[in-house]
N, C-alpha and C. Protein backbone atom coordinates (compact mmCIF):
# COMPACT_ATOMS: atom_id res chain seq x y z
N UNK A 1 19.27 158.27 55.89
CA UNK A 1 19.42 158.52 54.47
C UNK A 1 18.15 159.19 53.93
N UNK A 2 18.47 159.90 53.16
CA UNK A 2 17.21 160.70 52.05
C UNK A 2 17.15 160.07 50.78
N UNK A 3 16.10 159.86 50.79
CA UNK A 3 15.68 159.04 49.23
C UNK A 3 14.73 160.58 48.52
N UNK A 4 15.32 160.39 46.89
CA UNK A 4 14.39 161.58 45.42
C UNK A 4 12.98 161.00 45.74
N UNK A 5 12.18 161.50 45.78
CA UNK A 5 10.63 160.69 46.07
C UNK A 5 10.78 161.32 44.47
N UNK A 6 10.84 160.33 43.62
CA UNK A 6 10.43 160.45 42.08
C UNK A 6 9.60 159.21 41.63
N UNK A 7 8.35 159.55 40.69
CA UNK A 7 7.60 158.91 39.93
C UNK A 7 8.49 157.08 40.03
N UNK A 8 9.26 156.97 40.07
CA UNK A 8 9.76 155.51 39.42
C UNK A 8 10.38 155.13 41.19
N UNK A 9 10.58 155.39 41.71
CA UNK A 9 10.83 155.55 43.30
C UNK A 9 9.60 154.68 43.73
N UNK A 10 8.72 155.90 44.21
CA UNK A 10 7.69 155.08 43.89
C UNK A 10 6.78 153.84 43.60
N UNK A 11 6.83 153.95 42.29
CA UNK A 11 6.50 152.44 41.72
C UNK A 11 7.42 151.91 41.81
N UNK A 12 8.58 151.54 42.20
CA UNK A 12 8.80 150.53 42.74
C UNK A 12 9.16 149.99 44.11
N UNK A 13 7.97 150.46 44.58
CA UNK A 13 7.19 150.11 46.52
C UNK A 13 6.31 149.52 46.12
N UNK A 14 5.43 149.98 44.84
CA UNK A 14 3.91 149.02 44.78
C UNK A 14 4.29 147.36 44.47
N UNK A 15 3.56 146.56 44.49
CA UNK A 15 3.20 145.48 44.57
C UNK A 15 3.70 145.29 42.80
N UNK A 16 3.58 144.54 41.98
CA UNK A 16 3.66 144.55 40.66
C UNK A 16 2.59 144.60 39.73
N UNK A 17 1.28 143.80 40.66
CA UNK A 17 -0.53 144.29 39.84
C UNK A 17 -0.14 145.88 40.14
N UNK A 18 -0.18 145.93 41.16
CA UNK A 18 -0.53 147.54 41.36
C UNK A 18 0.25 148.38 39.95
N UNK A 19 1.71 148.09 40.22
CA UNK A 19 2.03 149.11 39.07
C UNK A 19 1.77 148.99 37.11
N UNK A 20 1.58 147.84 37.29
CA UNK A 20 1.35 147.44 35.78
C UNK A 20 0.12 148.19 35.77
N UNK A 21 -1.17 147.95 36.69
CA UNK A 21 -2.44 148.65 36.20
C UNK A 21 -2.45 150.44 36.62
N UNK A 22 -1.41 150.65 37.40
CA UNK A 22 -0.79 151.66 37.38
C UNK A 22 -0.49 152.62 36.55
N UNK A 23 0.16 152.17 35.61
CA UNK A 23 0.92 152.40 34.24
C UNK A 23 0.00 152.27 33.27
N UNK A 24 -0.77 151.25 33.29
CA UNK A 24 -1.91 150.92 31.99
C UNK A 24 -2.58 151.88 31.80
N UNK A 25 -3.57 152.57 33.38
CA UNK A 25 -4.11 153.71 33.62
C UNK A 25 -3.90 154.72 32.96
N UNK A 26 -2.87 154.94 34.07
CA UNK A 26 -2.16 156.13 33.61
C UNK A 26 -1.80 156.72 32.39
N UNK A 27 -1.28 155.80 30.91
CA UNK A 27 -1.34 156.03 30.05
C UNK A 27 -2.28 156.30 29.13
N UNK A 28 -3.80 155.74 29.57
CA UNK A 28 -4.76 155.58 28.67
C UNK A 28 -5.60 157.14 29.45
N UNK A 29 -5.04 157.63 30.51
CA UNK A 29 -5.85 158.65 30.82
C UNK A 29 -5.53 159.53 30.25
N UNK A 30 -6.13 161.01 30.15
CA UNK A 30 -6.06 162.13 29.32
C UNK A 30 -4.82 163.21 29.55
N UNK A 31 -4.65 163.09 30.93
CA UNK A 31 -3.62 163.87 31.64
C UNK A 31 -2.45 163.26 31.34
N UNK A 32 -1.48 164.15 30.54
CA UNK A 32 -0.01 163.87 30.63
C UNK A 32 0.49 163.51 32.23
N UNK A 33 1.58 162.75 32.12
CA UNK A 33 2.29 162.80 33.19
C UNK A 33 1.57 162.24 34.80
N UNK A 34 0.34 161.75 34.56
CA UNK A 34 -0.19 161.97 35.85
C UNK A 34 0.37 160.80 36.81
N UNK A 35 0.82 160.06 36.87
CA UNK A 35 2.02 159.51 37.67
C UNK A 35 3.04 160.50 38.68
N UNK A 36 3.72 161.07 37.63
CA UNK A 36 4.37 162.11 38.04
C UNK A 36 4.08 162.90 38.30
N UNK A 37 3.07 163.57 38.34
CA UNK A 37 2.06 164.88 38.78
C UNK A 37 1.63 164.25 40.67
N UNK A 38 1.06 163.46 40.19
CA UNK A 38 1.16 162.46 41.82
C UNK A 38 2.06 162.95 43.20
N UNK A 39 3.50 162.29 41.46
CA UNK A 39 4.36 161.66 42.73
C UNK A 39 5.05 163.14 43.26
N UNK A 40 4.94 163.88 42.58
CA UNK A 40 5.76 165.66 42.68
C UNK A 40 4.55 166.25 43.95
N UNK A 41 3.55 165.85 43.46
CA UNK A 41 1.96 166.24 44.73
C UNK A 41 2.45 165.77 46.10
N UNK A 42 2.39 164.70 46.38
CA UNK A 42 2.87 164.03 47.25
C UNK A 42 4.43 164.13 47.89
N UNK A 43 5.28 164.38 47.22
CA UNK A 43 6.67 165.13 47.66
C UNK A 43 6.54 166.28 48.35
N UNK A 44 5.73 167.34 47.60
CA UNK A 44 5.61 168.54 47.92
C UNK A 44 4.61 168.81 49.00
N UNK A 45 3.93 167.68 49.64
CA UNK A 45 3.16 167.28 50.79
C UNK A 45 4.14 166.76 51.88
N UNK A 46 4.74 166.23 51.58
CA UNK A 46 5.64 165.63 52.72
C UNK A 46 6.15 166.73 53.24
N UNK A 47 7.09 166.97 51.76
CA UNK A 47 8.10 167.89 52.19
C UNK A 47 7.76 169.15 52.63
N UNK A 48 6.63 169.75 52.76
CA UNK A 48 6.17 170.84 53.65
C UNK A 48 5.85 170.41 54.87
N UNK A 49 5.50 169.49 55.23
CA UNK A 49 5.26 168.94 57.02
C UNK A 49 7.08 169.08 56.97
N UNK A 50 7.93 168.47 56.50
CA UNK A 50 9.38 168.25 57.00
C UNK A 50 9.54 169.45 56.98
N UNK A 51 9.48 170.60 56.33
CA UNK A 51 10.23 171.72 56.48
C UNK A 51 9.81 172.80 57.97
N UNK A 52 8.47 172.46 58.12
CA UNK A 52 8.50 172.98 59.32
C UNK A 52 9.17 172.43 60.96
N UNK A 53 10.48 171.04 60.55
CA UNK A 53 10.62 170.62 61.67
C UNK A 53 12.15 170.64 61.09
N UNK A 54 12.71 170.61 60.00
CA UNK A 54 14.43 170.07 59.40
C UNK A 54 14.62 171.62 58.01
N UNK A 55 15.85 171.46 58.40
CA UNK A 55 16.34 172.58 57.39
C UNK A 55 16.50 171.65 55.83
N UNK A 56 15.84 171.84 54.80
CA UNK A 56 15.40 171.14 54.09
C UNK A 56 17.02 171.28 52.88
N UNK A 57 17.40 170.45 52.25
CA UNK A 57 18.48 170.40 51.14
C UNK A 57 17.82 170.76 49.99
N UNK A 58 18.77 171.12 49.20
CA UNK A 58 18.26 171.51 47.75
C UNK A 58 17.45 170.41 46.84
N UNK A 59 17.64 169.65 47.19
CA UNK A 59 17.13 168.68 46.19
C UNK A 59 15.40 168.48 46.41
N UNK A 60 14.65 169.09 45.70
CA UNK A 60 13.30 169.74 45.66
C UNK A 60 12.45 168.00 46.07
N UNK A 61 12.95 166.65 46.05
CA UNK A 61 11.81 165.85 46.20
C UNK A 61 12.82 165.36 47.02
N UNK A 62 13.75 165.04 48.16
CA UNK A 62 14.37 164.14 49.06
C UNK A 62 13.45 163.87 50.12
N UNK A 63 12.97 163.14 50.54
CA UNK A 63 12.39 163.02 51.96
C UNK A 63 13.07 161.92 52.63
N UNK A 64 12.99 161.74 54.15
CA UNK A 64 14.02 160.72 54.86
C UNK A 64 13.21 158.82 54.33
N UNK A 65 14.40 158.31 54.56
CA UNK A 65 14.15 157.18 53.94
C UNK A 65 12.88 156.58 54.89
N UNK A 66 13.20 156.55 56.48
CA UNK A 66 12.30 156.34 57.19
C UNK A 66 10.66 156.40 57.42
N UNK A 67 10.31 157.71 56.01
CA UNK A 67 8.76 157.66 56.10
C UNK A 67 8.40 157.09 54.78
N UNK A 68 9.44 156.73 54.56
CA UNK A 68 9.09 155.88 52.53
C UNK A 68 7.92 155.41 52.65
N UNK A 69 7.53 154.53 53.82
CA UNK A 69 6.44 153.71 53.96
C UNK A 69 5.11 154.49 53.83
N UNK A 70 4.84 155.39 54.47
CA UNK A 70 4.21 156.10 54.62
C UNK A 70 3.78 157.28 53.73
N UNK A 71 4.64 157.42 52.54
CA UNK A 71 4.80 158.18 51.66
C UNK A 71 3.79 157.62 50.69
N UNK A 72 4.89 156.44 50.54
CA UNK A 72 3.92 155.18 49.33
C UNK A 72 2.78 155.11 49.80
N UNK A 73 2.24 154.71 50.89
CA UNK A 73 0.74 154.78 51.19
C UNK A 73 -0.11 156.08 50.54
N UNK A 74 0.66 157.46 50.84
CA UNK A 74 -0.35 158.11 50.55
C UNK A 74 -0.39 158.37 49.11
N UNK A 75 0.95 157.51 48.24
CA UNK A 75 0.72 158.00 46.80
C UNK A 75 -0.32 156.61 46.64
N UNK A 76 0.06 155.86 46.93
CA UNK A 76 -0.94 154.36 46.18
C UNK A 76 -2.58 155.08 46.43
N UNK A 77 -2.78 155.49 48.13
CA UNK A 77 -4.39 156.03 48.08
C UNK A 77 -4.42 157.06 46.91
N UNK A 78 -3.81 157.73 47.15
CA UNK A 78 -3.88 159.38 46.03
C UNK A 78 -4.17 158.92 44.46
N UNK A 79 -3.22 158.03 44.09
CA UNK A 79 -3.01 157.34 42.80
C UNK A 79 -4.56 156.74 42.07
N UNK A 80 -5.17 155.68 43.42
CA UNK A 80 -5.77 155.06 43.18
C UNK A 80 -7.09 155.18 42.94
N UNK A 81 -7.18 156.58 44.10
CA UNK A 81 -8.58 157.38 44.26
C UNK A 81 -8.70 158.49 43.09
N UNK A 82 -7.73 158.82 42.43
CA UNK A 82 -7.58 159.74 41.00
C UNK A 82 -7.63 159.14 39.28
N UNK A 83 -6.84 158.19 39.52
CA UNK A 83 -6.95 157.60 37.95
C UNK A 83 -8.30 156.58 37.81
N UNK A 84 -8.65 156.82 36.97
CA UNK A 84 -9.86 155.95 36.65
C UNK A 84 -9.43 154.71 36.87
N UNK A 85 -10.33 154.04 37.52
CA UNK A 85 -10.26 152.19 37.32
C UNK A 85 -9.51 151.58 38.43
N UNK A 86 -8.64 152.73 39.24
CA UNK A 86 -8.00 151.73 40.10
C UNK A 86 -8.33 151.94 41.87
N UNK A 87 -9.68 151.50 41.55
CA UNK A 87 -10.23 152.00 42.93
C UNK A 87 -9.88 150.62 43.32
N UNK A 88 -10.36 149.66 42.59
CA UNK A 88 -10.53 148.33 42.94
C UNK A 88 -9.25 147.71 44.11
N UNK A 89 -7.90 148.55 43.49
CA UNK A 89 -7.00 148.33 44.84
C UNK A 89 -7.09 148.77 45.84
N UNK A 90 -8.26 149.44 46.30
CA UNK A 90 -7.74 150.08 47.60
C UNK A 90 -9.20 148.95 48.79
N UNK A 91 -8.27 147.75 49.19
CA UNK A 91 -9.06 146.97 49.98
C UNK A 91 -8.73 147.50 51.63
N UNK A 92 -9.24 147.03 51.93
CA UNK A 92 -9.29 147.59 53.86
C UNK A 92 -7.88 148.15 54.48
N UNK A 93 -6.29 146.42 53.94
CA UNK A 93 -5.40 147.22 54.38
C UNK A 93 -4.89 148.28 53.59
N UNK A 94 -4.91 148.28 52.63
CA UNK A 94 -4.75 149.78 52.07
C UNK A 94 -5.58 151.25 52.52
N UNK A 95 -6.36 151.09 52.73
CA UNK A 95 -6.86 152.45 53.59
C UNK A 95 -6.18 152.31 55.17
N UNK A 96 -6.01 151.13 55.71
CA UNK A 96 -5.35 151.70 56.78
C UNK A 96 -4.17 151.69 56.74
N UNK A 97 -2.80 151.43 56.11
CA UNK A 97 -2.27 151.98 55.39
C UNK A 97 -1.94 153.52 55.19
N UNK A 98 -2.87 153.84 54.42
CA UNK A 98 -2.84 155.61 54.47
C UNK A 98 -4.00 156.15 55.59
N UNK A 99 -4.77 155.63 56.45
CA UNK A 99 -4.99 156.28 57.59
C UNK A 99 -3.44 156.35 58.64
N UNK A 100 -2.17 155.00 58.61
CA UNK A 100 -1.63 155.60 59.64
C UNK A 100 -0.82 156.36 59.07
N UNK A 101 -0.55 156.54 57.63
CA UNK A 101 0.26 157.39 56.71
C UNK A 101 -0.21 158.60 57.18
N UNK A 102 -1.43 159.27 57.36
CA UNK A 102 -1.76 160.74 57.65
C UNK A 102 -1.75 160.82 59.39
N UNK A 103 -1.63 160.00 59.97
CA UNK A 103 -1.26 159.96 61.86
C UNK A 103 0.22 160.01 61.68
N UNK A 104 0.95 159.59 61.01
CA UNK A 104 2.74 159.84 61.02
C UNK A 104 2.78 161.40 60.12
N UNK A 105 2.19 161.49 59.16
CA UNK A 105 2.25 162.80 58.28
C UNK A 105 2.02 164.29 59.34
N UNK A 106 0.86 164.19 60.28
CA UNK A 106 0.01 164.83 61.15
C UNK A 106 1.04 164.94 62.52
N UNK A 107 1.81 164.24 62.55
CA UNK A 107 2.76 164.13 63.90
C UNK A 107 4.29 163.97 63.48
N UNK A 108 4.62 164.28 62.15
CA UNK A 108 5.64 164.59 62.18
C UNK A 108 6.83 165.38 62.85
N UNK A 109 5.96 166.80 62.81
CA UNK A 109 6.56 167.61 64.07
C UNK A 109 7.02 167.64 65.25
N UNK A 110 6.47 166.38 65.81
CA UNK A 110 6.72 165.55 67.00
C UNK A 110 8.28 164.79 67.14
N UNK A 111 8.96 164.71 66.02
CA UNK A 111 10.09 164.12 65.90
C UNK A 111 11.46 164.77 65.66
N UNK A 112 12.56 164.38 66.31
CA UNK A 112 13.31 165.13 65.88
C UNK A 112 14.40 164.65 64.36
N UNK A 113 13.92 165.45 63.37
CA UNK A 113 14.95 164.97 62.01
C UNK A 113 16.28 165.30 61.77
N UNK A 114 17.17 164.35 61.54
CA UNK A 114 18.32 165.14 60.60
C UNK A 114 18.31 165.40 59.68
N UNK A 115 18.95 166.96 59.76
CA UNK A 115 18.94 167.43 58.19
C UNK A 115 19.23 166.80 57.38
N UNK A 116 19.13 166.90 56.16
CA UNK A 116 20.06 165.78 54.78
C UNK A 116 21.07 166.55 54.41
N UNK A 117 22.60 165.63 54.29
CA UNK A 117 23.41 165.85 53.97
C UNK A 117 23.91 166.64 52.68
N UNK A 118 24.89 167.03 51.66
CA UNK A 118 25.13 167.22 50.56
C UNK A 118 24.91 165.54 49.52
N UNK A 119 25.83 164.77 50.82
CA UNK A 119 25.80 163.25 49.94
C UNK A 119 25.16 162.16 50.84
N UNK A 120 24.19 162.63 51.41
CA UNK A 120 22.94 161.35 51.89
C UNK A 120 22.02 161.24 51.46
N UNK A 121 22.10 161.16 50.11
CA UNK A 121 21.34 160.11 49.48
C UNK A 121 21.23 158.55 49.23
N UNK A 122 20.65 158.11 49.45
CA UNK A 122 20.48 156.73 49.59
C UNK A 122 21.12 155.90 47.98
N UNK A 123 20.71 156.49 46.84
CA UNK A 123 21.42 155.80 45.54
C UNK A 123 23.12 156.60 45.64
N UNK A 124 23.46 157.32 46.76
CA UNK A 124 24.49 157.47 46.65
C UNK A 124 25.41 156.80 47.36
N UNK A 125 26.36 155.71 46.20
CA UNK A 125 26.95 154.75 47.00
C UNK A 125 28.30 155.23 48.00
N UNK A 126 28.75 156.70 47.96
CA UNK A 126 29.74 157.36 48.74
C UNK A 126 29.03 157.77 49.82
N UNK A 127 27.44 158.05 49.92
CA UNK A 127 26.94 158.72 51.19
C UNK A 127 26.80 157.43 52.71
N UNK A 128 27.29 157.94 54.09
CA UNK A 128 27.11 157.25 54.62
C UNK A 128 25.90 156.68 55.53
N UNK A 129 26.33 156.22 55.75
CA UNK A 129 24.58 155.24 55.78
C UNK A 129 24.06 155.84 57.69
N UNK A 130 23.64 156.97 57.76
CA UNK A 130 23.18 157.30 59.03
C UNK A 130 21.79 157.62 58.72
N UNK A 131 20.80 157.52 59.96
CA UNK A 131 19.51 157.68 59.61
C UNK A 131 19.01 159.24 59.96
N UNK A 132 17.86 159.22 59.13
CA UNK A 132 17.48 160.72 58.78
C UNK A 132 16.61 161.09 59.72
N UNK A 133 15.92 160.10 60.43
CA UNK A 133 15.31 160.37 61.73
C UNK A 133 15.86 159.97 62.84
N UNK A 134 16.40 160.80 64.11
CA UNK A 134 17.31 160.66 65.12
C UNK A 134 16.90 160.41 66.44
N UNK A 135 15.69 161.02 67.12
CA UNK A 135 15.12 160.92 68.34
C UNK A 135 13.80 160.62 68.07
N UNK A 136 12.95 159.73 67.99
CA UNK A 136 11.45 159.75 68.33
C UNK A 136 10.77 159.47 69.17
N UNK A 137 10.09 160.84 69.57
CA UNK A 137 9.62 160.87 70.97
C UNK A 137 8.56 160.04 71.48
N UNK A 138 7.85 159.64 70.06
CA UNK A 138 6.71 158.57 70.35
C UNK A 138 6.72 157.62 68.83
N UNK A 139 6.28 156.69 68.89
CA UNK A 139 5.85 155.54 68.10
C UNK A 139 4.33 155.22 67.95
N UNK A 140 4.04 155.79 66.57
CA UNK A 140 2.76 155.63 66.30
C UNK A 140 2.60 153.59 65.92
């Protein structure tokens, strides 16, 4: 399945401190939108490692459900290391975390993906439930 990597997607992978001071941030900082500026950064990061290995669907933020994990890592580092004040979350496992987030990001190519469907999306309750990554040749 392909999950929208959108702003609210997202936050809700973080922890619940995380997103409340998340949000607190975020609002009190100067930059409109910067949540969503993030989370569109980080889509458009993925989704250029995926396109050089899967014929990519229209839907400009889908990435396979399978690297969600890995996604969220690199928005929580990205997030945390950008908005004022929320360095304080990023304790040991959170950097490693997004160190193996950029060893799966970095070796993506290594895998073989299925394309995404018209209706495999994951909030789509008609799409069927097959996975978006099919052969992996290694296990980080």
């Amino acid at each position: 399945m392909w999950i929208e990597l959108t702003e609210r997607e997202l936050l809700s992978r973080v922890t619940e401190p995380e997103r409340e001071a998340l949000q607190t941030a975020a609002t009190s900082f100067e930059q409109e939108d910067v949540l969503a500026d993030v989370a569109r950064g980080i889509a458009a990061d993925w989704r250029a490692v995926l396109a050089r290995v899967v014929s990519l669907s229209k839907r400009p933020l889908a990435v396979p459900e399978e690297v969600m994990t890995h996604v969220t890592a690199h928005f929580r580092h990205t997030a945390f290391t950008r908005i004022p004040g929320m360095k304080r979350f990023l304790d040991e496992g959170r950097v490693r975390e997004w160190e193996r987030a950029n060893k799966i990001h970095d070796t993506l190519d290594k895998l073989i993906i299925a394309p995404p469907e018209d209706d495999d999306l994951l909030n789509d309750a008609a799409a069927p439930m097959t996975p978006g990554i099919l052969v992996p040749e290694r296990v980080l």
